[in-house]
Protein backbone atom coordinates (compact mmCIF):
# COMPACT_ATOMS: atom_id res chain seq x y z
CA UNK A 1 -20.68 -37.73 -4.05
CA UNK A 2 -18.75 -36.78 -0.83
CA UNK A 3 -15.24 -37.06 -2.72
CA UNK A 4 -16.50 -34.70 -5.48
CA UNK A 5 -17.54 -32.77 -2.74
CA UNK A 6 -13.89 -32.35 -1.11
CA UNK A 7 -12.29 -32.10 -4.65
CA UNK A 8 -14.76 -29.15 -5.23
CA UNK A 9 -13.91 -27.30 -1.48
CA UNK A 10 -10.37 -27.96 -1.84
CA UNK A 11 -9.69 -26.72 -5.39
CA UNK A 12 -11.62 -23.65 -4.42
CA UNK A 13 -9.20 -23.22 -1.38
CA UNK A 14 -6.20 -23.76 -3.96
CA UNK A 15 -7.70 -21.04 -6.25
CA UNK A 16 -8.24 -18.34 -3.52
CA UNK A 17 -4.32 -18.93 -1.91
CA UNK A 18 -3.02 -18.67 -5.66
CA UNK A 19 -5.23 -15.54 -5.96
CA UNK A 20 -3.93 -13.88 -3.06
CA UNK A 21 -0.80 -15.15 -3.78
CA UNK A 22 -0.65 -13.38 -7.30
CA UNK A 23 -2.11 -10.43 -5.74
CA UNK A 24 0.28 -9.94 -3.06
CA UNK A 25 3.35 -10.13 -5.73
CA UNK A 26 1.95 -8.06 -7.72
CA UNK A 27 0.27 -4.90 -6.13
CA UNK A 28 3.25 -2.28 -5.48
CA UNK A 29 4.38 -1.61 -2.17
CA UNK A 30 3.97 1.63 -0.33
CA UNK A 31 5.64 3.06 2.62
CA UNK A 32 3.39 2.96 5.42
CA UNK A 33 5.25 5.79 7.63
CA UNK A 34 7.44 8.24 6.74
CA UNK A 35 11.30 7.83 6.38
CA UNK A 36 14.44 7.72 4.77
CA UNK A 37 16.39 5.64 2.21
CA UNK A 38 19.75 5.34 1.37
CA UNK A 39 20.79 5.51 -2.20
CA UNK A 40 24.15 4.98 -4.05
CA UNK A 41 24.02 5.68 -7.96
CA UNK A 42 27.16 3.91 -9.72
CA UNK A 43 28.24 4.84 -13.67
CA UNK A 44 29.14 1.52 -15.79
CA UNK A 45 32.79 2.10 -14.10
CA UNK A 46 31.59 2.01 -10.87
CA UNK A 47 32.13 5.76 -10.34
CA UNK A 48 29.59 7.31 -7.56
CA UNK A 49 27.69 9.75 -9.20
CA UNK A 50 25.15 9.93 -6.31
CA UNK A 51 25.53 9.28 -2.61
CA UNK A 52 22.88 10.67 -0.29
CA UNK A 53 19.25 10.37 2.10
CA UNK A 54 15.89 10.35 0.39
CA UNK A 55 13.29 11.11 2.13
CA UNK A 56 9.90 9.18 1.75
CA UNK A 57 6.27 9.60 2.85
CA UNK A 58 3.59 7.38 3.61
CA UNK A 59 1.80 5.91 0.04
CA UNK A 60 5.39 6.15 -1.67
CA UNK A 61 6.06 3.01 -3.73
CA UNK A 62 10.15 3.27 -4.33
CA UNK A 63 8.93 3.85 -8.31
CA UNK A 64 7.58 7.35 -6.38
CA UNK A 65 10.80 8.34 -4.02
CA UNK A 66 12.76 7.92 -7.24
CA UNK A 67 10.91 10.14 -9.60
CA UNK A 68 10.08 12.79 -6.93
CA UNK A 69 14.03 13.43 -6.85
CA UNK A 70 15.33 12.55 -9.87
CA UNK A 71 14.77 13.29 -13.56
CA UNK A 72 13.59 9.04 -15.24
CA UNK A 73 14.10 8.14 -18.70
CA UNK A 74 11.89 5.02 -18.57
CA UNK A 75 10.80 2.42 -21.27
CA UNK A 76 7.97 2.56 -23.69
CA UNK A 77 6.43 -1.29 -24.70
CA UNK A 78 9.04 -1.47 -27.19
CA UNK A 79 11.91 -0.68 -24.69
CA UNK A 80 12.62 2.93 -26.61
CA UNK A 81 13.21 5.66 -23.94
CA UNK A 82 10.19 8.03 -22.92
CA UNK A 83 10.99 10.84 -20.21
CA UNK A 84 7.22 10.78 -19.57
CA UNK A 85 6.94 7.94 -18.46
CA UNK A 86 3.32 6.97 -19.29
CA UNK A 87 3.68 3.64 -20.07
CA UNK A 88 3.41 1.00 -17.64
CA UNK A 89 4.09 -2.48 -17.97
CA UNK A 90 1.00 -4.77 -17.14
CA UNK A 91 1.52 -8.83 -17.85
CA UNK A 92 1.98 -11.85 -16.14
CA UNK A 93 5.73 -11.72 -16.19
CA UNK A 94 5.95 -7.93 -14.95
CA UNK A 95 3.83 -5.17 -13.83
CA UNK A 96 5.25 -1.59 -12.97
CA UNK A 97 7.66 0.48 -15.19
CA UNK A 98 10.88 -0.56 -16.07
CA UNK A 99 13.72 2.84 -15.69
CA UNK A 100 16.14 2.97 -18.79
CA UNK A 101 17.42 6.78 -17.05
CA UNK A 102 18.18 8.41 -14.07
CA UNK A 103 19.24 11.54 -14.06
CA UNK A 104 20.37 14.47 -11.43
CA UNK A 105 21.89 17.45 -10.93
CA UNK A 106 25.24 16.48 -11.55
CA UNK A 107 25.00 13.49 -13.88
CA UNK A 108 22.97 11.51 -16.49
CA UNK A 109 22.71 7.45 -16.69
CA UNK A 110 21.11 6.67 -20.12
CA UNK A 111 20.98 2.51 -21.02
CA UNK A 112 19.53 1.06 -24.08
CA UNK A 113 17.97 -1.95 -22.96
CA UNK A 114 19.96 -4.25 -25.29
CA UNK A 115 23.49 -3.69 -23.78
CA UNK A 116 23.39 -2.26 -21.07
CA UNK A 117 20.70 -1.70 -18.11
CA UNK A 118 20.04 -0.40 -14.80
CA UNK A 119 20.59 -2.73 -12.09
CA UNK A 120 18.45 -2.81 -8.72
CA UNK A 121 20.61 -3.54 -5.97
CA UNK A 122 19.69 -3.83 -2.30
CA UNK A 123 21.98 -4.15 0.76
CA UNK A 124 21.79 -7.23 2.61
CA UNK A 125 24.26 -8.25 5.51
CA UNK A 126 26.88 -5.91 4.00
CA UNK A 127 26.76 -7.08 0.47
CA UNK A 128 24.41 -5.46 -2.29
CA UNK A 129 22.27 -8.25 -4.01
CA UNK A 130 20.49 -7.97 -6.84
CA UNK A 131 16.87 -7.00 -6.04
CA UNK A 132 13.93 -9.27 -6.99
CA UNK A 133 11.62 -6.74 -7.77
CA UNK A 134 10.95 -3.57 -10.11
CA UNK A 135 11.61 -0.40 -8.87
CA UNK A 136 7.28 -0.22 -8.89
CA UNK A 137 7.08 -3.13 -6.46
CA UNK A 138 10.19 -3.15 -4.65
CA UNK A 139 10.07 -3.76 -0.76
CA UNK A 140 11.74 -1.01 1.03
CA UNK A 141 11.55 0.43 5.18
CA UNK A 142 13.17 3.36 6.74
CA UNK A 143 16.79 3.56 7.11
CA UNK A 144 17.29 0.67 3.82
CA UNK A 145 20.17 1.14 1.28
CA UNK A 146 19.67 0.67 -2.21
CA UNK A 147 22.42 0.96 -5.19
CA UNK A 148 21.42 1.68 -8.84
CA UNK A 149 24.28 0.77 -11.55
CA UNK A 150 24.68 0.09 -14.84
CA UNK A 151 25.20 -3.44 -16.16
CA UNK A 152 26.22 -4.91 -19.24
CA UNK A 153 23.56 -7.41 -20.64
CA UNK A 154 26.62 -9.87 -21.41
CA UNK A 155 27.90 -9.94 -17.99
């Protein structure tokens, strides 16, 4: 009876850390002061198309800085473009909206999903690395740099 018992109290434990576990990976992140980032916008060529300081204010997730200054193109459920953006992702895999556009004043990105996409980069010791998170959930403080590019799917 007393093993059952510790079996029953330490699955529960197991269950509640997974839980919070899931939870924290999977609820976006939001600025909790005001700041700036530091964003670089690369064609397929590597040409800069954008190089400047976005501000951001407390509750911004990075989804929010990005669509406050810039004109998205993001994906529907069946990865076709919508510039409304109303569709949000929601499984196990990935929650948040995936960004197939960005677009400024003085240029347009545009990928298709199937060749080409947008990658996510963050700047870490020097060196841009590819970011582990959506744009909806990525981790971000004052002063960070970020890099958005386009990619080929092959490579």
């Amino acid at each position: 009876m007393k093993q059952n018992l510790i079996k029953i109290i330490i699955s529960f434990i197991a269950i509640i850390t997974i839980g919070v576990i899931v939870y924290q990976l999977m609820r976006p992140h939001q600025a909790e002061s005001e700041g700036v980032i530091y964003l670089l916008i690369q064609d397929e060529d590597n040409q800069i198309l954008y190089d400047g300081e976005i501000p951001f204010f407390e509750g911004d997730t990075f989804y929010d800085i990005l669509a406050r200054e810039f004109s998205l193109i993001c994906a529907t459920q069946t990865y076709q473009a919508d510039d409304t953006c109303a569709y949000t992702f929601n499984t196990f895999i990935y929650q948040g909206k995936v960004i197939l556009g960005i677009s400024g004043n003085d240029f347009e990105l545009l990928t298709d999903w199937s060749h080409t996409f947008l990658a996510f980069e963050v700047l870490v010791e020097n060196n841009y690395v590819l970011s582990t998170q959506g744009p909806s959930h990525q981790i971000y403080q004052d002063q960070d740099h970020f890099r958005i590019s386009v990619r080929r799917v092959s490579g």
